[in-house]
PDB file of N, CA and C in Angstrom:
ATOM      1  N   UNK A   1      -1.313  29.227   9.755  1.00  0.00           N
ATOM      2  CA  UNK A   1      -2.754  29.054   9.885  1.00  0.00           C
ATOM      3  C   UNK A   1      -3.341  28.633   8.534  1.00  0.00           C
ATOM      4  N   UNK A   2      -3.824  27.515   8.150  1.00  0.00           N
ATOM      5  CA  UNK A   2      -4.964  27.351   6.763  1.00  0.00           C
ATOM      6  C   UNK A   2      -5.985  28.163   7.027  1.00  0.00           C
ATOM      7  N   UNK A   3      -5.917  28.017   5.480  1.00  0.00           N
ATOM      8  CA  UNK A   3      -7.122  29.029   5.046  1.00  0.00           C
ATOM      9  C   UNK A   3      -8.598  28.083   4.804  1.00  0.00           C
ATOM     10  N   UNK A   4      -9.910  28.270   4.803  1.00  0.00           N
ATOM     11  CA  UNK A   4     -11.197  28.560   4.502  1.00  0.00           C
ATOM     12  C   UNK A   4     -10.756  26.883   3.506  1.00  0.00           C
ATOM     13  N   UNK A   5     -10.360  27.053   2.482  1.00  0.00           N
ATOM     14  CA  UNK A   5      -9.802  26.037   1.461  1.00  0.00           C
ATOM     15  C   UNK A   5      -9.759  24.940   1.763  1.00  0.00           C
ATOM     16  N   UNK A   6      -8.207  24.754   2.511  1.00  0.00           N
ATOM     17  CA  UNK A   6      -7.726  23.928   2.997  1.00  0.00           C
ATOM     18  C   UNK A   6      -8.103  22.900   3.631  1.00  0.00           C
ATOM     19  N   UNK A   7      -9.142  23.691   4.860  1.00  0.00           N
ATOM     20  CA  UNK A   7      -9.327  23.036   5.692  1.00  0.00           C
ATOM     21  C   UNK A   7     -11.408  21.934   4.946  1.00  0.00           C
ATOM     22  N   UNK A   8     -11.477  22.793   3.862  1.00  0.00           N
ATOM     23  CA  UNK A   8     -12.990  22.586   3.030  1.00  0.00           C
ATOM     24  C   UNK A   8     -12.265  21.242   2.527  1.00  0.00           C
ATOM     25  N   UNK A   9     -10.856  21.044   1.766  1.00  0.00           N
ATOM     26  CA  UNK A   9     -10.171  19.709   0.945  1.00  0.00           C
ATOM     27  C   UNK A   9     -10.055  18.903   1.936  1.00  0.00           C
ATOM     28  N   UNK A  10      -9.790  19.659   2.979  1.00  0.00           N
ATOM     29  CA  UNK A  10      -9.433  18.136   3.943  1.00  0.00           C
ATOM     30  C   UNK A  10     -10.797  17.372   4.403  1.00  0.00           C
ATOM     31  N   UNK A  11     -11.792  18.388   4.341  1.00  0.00           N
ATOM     32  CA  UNK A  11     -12.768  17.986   4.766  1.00  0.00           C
ATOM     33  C   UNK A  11     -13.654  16.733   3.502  1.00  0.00           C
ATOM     34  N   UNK A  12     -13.499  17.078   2.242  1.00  0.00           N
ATOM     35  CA  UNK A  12     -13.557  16.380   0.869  1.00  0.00           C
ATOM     36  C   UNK A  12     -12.677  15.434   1.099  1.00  0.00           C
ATOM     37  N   UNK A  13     -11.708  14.943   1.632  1.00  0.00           N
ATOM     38  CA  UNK A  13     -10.622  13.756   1.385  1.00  0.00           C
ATOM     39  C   UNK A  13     -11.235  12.778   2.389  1.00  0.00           C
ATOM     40  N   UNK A  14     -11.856  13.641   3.404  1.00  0.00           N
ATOM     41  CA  UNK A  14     -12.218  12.931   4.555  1.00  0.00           C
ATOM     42  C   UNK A  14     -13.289  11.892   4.502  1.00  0.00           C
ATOM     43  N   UNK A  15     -14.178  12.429   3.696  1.00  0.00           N
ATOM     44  CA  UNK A  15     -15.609  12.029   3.244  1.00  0.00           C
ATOM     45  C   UNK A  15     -15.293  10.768   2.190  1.00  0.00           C
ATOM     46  N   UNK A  16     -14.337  11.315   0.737  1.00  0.00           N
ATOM     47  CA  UNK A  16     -14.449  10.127   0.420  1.00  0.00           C
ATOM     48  C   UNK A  16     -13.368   9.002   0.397  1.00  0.00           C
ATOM     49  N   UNK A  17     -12.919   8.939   1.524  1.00  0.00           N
ATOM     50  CA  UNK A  17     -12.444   8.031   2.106  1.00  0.00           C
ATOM     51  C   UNK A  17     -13.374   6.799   2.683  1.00  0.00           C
ATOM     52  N   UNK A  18     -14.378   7.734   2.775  1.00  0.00           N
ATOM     53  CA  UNK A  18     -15.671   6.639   3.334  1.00  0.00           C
ATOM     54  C   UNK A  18     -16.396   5.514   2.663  1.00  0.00           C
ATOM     55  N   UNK A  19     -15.703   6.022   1.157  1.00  0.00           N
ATOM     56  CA  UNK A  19     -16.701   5.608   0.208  1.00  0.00           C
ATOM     57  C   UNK A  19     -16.262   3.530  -0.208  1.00  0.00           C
ATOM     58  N   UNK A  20     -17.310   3.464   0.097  1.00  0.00           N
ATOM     59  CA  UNK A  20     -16.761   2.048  -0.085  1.00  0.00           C
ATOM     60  C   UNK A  20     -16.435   1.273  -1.203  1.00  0.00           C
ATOM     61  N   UNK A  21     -15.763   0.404  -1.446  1.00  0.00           N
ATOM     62  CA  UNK A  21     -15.373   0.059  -2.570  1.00  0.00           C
ATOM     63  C   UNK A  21     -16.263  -0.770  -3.349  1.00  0.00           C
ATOM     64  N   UNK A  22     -16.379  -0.234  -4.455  1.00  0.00           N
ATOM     65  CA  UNK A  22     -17.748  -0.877  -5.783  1.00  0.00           C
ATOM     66  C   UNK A  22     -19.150  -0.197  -5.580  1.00  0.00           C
ATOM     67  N   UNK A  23     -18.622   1.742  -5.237  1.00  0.00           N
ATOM     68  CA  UNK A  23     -19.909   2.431  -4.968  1.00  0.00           C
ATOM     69  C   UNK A  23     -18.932   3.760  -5.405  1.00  0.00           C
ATOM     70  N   UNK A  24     -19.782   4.405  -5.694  1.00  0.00           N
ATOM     71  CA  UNK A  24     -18.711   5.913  -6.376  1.00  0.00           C
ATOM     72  C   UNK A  24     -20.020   6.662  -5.585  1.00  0.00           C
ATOM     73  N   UNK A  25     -19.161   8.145  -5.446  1.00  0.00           N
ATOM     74  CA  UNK A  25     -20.373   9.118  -5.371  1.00  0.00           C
ATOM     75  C   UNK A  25     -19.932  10.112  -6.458  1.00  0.00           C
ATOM     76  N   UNK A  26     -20.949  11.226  -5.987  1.00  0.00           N
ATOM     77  CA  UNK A  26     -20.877  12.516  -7.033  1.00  0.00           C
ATOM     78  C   UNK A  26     -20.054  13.616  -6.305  1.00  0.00           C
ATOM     79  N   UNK A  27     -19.813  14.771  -7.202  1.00  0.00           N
ATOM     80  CA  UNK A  27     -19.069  16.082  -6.498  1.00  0.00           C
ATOM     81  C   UNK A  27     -20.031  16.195  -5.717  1.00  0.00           C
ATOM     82  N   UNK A  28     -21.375  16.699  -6.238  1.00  0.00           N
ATOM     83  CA  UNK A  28     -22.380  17.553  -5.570  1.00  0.00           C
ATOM     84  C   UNK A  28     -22.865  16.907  -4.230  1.00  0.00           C
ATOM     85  N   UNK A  29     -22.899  15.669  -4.082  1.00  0.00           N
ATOM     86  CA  UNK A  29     -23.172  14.654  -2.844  1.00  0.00           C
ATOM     87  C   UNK A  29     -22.430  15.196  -1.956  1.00  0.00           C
ATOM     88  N   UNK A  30     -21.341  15.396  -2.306  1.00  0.00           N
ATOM     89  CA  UNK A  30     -19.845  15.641  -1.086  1.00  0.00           C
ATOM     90  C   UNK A  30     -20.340  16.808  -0.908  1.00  0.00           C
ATOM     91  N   UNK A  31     -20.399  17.657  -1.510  1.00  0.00           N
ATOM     92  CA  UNK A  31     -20.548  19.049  -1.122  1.00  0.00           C
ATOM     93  C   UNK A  31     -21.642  18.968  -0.589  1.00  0.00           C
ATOM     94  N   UNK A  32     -22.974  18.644  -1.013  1.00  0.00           N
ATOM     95  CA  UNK A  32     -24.266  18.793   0.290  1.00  0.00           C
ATOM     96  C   UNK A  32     -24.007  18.206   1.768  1.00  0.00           C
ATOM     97  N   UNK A  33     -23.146  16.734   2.097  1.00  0.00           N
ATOM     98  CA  UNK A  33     -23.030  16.544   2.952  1.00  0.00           C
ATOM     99  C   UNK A  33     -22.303  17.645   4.001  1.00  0.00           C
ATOM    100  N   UNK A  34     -21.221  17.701   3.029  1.00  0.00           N
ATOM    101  CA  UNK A  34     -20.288  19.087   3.973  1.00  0.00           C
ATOM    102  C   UNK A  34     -21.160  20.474   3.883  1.00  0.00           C
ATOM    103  N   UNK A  35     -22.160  20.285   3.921  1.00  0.00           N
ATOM    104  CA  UNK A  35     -22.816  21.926   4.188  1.00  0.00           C
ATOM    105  C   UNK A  35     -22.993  22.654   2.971  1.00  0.00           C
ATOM    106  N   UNK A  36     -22.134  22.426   2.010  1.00  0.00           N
ATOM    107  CA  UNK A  36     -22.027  23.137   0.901  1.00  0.00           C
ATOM    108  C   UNK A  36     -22.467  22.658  -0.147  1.00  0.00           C
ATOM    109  N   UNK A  37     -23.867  22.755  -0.145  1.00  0.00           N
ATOM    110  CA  UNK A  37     -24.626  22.325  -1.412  1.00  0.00           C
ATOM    111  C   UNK A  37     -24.099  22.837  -3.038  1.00  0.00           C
ATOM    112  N   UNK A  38     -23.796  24.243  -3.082  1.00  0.00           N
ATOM    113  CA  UNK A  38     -23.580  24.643  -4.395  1.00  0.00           C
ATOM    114  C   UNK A  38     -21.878  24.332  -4.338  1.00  0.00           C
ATOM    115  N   UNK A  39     -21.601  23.916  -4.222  1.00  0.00           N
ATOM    116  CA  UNK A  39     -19.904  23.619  -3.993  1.00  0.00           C
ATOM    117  C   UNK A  39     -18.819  22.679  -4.823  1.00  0.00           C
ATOM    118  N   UNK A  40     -20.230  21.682  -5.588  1.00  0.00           N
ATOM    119  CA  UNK A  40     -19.632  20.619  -6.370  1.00  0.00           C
ATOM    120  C   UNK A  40     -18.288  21.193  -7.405  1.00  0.00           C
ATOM    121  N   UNK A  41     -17.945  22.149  -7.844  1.00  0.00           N
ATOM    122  CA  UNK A  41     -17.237  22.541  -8.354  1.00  0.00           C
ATOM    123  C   UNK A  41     -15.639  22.470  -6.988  1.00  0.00           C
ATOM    124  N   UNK A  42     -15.638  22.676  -6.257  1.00  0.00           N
ATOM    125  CA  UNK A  42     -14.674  22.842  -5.207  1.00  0.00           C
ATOM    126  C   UNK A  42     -14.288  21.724  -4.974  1.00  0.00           C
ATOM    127  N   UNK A  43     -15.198  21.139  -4.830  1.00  0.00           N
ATOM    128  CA  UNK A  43     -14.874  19.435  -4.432  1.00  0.00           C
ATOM    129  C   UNK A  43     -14.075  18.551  -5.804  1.00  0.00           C
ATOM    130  N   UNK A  44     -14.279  18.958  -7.254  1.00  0.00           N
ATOM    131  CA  UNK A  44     -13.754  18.718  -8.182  1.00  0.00           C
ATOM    132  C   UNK A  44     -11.970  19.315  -8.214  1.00  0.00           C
ATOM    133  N   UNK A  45     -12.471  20.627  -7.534  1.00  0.00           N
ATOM    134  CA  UNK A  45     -10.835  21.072  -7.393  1.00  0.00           C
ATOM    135  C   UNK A  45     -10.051  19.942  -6.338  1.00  0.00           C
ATOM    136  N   UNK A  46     -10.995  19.665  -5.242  1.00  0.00           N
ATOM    137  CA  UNK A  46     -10.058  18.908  -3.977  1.00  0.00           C
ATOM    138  C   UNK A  46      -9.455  17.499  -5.175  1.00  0.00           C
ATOM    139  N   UNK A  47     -10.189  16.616  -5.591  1.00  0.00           N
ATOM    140  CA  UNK A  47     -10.126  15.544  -5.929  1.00  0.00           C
ATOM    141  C   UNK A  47      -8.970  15.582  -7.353  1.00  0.00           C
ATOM    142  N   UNK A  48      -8.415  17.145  -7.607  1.00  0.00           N
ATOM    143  CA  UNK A  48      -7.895  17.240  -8.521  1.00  0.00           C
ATOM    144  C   UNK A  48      -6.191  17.011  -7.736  1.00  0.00           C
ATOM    145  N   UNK A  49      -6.562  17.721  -6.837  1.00  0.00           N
ATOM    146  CA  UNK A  49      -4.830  17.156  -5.648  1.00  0.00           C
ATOM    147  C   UNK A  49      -5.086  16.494  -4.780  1.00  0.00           C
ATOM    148  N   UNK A  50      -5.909  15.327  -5.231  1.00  0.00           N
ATOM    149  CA  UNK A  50      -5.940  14.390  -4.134  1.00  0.00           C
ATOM    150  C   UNK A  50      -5.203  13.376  -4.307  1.00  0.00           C
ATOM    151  N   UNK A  51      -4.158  13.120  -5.560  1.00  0.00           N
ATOM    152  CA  UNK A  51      -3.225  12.330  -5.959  1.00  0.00           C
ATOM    153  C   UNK A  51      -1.965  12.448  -5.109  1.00  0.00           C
ATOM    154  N   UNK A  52      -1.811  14.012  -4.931  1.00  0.00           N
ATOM    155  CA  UNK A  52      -0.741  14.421  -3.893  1.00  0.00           C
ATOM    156  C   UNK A  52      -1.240  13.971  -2.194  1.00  0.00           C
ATOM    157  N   UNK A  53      -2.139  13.633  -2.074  1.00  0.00           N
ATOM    158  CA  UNK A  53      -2.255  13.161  -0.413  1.00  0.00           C
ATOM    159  C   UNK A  53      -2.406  11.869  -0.492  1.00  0.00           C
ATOM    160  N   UNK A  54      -2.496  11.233  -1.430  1.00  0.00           N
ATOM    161  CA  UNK A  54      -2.142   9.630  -1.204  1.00  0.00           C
ATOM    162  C   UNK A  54      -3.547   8.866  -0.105  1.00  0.00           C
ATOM    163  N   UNK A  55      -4.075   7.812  -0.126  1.00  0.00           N
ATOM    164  CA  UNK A  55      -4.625   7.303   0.326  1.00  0.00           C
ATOM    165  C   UNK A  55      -6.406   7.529  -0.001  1.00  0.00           C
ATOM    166  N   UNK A  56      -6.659   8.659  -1.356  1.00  0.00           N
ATOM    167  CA  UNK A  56      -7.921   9.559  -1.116  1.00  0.00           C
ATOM    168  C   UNK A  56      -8.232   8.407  -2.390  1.00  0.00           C
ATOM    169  N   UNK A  57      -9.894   7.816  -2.352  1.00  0.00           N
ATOM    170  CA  UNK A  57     -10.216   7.217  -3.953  1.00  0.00           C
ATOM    171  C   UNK A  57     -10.611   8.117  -4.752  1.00  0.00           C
ATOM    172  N   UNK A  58      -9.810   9.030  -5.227  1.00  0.00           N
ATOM    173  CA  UNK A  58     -10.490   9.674  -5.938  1.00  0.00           C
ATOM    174  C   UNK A  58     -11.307   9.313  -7.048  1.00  0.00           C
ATOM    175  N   UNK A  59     -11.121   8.521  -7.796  1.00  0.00           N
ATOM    176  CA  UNK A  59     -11.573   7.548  -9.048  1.00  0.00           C
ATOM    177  C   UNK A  59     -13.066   7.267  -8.459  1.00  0.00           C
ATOM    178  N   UNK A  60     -13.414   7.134  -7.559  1.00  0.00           N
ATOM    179  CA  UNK A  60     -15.125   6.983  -6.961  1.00  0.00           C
ATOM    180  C   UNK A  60     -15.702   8.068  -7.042  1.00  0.00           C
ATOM    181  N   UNK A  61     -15.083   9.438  -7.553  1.00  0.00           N
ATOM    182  CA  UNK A  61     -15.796  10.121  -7.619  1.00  0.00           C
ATOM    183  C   UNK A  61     -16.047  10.657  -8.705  1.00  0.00           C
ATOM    184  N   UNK A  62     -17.785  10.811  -9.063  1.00  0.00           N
ATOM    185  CA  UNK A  62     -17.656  11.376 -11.143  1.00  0.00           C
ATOM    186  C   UNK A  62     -19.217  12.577 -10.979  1.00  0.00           C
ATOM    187  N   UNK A  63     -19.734  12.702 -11.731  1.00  0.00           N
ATOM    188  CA  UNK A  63     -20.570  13.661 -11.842  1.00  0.00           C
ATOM    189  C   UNK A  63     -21.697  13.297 -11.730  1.00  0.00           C
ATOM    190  N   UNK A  64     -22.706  14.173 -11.605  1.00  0.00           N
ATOM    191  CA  UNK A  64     -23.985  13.624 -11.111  1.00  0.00           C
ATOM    192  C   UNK A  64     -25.081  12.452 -12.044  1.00  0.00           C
ATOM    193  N   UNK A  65     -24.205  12.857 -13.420  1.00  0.00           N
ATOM    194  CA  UNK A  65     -24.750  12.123 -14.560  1.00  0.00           C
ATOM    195  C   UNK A  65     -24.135  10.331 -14.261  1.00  0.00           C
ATOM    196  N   UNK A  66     -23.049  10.193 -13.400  1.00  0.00           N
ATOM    197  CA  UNK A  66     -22.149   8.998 -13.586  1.00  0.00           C
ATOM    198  C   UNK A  66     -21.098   9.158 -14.768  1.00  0.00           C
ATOM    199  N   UNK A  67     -20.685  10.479 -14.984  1.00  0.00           N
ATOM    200  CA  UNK A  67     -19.733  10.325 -16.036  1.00  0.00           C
ATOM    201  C   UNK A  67     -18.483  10.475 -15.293  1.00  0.00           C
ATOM    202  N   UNK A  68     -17.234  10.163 -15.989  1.00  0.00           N
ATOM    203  CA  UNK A  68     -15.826  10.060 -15.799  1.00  0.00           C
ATOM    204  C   UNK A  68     -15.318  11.229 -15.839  1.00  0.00           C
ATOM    205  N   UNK A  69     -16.093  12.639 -15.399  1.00  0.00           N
ATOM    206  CA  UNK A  69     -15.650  13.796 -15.674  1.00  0.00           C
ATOM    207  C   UNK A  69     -13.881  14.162 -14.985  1.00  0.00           C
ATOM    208  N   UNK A  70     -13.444  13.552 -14.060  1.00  0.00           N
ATOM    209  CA  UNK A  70     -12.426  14.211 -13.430  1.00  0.00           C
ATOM    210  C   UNK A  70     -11.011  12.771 -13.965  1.00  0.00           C
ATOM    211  N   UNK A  71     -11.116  12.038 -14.791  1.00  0.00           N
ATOM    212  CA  UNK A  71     -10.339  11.165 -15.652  1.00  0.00           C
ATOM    213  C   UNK A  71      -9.268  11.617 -16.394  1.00  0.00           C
ATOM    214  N   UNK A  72      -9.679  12.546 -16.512  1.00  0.00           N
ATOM    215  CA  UNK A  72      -8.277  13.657 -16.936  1.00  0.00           C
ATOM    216  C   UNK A  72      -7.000  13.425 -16.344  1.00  0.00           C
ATOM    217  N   UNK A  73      -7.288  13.817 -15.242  1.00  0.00           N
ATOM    218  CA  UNK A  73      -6.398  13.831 -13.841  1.00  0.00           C
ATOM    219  C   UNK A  73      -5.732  12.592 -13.630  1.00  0.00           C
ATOM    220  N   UNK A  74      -5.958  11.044 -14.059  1.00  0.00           N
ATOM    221  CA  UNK A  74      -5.696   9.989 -13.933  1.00  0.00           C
ATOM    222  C   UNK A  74      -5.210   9.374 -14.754  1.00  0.00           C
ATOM    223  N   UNK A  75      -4.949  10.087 -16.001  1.00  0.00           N
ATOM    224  CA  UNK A  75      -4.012   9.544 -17.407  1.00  0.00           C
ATOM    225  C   UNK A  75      -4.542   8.842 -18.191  1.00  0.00           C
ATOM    226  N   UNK A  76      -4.449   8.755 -19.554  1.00  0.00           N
ATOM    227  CA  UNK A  76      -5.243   7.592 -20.185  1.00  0.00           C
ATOM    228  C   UNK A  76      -6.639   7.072 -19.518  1.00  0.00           C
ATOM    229  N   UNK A  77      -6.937   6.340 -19.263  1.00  0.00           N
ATOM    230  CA  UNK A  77      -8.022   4.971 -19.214  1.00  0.00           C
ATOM    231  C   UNK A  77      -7.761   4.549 -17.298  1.00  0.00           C
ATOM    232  N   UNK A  78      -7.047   5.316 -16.428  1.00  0.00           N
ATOM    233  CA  UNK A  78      -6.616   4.702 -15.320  1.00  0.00           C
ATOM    234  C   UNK A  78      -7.837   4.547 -14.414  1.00  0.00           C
ATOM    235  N   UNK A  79      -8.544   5.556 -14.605  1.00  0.00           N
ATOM    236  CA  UNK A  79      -9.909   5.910 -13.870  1.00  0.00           C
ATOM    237  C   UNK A  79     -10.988   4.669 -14.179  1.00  0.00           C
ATOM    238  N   UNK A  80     -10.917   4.483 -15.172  1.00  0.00           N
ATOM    239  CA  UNK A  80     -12.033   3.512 -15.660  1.00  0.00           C
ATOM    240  C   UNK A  80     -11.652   2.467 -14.867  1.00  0.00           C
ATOM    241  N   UNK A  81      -9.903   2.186 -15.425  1.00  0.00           N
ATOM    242  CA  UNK A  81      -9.239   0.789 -14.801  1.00  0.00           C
ATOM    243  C   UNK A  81     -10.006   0.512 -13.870  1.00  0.00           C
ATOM    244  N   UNK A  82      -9.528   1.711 -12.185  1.00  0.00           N
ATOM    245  CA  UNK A  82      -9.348   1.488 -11.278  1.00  0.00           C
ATOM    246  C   UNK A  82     -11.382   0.647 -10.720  1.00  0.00           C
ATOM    247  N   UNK A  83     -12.092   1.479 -11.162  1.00  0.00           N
ATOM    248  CA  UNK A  83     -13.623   1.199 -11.428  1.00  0.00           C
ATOM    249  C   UNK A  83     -13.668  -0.256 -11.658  1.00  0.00           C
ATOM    250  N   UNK A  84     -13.303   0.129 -12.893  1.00  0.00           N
ATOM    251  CA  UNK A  84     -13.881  -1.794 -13.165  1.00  0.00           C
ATOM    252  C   UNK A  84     -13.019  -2.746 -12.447  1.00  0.00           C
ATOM    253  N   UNK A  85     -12.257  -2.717 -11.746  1.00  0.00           N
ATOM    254  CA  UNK A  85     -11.576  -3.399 -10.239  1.00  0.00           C
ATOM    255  C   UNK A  85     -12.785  -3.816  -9.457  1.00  0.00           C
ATOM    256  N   UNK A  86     -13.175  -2.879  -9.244  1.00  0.00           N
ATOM    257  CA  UNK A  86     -13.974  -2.971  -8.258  1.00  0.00           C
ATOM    258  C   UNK A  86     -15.277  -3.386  -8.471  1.00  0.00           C
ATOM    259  N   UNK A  87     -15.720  -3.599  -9.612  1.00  0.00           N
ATOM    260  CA  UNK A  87     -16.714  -4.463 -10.304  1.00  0.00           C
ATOM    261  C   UNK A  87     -17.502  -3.274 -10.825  1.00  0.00           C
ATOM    262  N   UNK A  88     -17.514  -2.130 -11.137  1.00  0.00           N
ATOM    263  CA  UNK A  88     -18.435  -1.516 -11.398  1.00  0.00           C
ATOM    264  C   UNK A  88     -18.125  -1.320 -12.825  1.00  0.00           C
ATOM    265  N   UNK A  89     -18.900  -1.150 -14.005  1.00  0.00           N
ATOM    266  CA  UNK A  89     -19.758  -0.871 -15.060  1.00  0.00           C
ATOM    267  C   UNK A  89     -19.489   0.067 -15.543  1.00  0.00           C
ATOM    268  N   UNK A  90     -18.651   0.232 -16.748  1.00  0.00           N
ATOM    269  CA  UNK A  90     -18.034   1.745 -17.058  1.00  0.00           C
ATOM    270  C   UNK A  90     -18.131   1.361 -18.844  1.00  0.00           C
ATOM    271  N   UNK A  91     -18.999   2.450 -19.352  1.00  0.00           N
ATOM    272  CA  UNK A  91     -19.367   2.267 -20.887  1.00  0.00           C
ATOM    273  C   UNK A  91     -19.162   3.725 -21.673  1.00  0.00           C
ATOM    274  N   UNK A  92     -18.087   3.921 -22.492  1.00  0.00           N
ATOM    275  CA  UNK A  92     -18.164   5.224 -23.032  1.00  0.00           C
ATOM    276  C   UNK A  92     -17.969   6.477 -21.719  1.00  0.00           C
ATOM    277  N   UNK A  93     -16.935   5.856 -20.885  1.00  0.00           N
ATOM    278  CA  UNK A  93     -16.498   6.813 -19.885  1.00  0.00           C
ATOM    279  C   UNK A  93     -17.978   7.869 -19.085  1.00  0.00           C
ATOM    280  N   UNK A  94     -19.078   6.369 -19.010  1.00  0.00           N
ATOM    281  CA  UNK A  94     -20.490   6.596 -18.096  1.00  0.00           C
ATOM    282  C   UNK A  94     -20.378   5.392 -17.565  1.00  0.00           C
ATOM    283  N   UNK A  95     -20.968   5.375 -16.157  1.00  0.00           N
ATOM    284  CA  UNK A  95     -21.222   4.303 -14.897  1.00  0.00           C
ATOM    285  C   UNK A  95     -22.729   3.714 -15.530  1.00  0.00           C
ATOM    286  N   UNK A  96     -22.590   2.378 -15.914  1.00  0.00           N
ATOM    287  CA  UNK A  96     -23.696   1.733 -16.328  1.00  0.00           C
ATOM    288  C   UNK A  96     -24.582   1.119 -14.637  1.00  0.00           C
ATOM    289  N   UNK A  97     -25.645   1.394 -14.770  1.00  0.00           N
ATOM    290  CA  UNK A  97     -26.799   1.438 -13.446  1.00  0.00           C
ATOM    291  C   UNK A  97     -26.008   1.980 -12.074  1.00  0.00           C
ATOM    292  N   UNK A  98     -25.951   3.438 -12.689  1.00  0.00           N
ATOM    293  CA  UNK A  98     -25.648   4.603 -11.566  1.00  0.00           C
ATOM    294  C   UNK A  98     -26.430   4.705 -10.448  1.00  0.00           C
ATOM    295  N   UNK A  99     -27.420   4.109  -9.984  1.00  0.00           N
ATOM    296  CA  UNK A  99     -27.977   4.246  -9.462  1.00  0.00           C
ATOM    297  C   UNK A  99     -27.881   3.555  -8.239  1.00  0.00           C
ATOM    298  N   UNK A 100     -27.329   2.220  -8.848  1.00  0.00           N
ATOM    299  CA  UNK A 100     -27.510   1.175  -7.867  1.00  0.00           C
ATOM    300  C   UNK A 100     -25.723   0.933  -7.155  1.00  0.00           C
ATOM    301  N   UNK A 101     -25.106   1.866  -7.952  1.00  0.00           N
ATOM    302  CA  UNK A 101     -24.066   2.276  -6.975  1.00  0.00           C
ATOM    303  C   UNK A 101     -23.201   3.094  -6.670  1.00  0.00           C
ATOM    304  N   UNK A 102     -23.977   4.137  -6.621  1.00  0.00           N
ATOM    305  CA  UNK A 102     -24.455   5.697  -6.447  1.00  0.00           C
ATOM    306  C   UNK A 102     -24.236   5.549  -4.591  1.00  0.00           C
ATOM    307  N   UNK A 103     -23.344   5.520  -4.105  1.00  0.00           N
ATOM    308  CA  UNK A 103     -23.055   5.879  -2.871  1.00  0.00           C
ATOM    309  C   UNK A 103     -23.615   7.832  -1.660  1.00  0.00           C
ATOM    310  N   UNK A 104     -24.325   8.052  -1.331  1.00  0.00           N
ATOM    311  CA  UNK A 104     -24.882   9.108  -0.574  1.00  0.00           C
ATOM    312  C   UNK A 104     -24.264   9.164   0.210  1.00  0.00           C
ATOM    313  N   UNK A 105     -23.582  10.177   0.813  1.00  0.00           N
ATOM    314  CA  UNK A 105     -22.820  10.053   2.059  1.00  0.00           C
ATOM    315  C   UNK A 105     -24.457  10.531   3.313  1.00  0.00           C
ATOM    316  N   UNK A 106     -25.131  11.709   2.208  1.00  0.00           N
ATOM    317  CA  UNK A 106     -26.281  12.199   3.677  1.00  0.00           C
ATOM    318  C   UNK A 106     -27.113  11.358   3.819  1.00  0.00           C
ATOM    319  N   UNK A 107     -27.382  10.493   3.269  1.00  0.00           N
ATOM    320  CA  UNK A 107     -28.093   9.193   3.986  1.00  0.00           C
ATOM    321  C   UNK A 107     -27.472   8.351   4.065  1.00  0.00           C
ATOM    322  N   UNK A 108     -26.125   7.583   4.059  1.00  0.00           N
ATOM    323  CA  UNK A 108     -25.315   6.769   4.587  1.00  0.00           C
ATOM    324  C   UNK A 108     -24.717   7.366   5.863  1.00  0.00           C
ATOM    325  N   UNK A 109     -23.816   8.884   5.750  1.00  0.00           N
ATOM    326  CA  UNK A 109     -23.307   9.383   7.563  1.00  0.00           C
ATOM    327  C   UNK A 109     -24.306  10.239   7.952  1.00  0.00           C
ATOM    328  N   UNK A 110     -25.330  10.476   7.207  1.00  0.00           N
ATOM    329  CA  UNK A 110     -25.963  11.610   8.036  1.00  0.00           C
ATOM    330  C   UNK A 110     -25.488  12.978   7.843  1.00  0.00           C
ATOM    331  N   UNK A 111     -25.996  14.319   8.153  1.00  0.00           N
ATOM    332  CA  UNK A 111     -25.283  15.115   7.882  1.00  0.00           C
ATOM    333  C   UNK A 111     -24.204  15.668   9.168  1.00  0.00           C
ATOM    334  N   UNK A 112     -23.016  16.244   8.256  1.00  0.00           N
ATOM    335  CA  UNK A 112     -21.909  16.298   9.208  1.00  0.00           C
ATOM    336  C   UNK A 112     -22.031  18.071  10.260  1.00  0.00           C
TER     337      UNK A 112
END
């Protein structure tokens, strides 16, 4: 049987899977959509083994400021790499005009 956890990461992998490419969101976004507003911290844990489930972007996801907070996890400079692929704007490991692609999941899916 999973636990409470488990089934909260799968629910985080699920979400940003959604996220489309050349739009990042935040921890705290994920977590309000999934119910769990104060949660952004949890969702930082999911995205920390989301390397082990393969298929998750984790790299779209950074902090509410647009910083590269979870880059750690991605070695060197990989996080930025993977970003500026996708055309987005990365200065001093911050998302230059966060705003404008600043992905919402609760006003893009609605809440879940």
């Amino acid at each position: 049987m999973e636990n409470s956890r488990t089934n909260f990461f799968k629910d985080v992998y699920e979400v940003v899977k959604l996220i489309p490419k050349g739009r990042v969101t935040s921890y705290g976004a994920v977590a309000e959509y999934l119910g769990s507003k104060g949660s952004a911290r949890m969702v930082g844990w999911a995205m920390h083994g989301a390397a082990k489930i393969g298929g998750v972007p984790a790299h779209r996801v950074v902090n509410s400021k647009g910083l590269l907070t979870g880059k750690i996890h991605f070695g060197g400079n990989r996080m930025e790499q993977l970003l500026k692929a996708e055309g987005i704007k990365v200065v001093d490991d911050k998302i230059l005009d966060f705003d404008s692609v600043f992905w919402n999941p609760v006003q893009e899916l609605g809440f879940d």
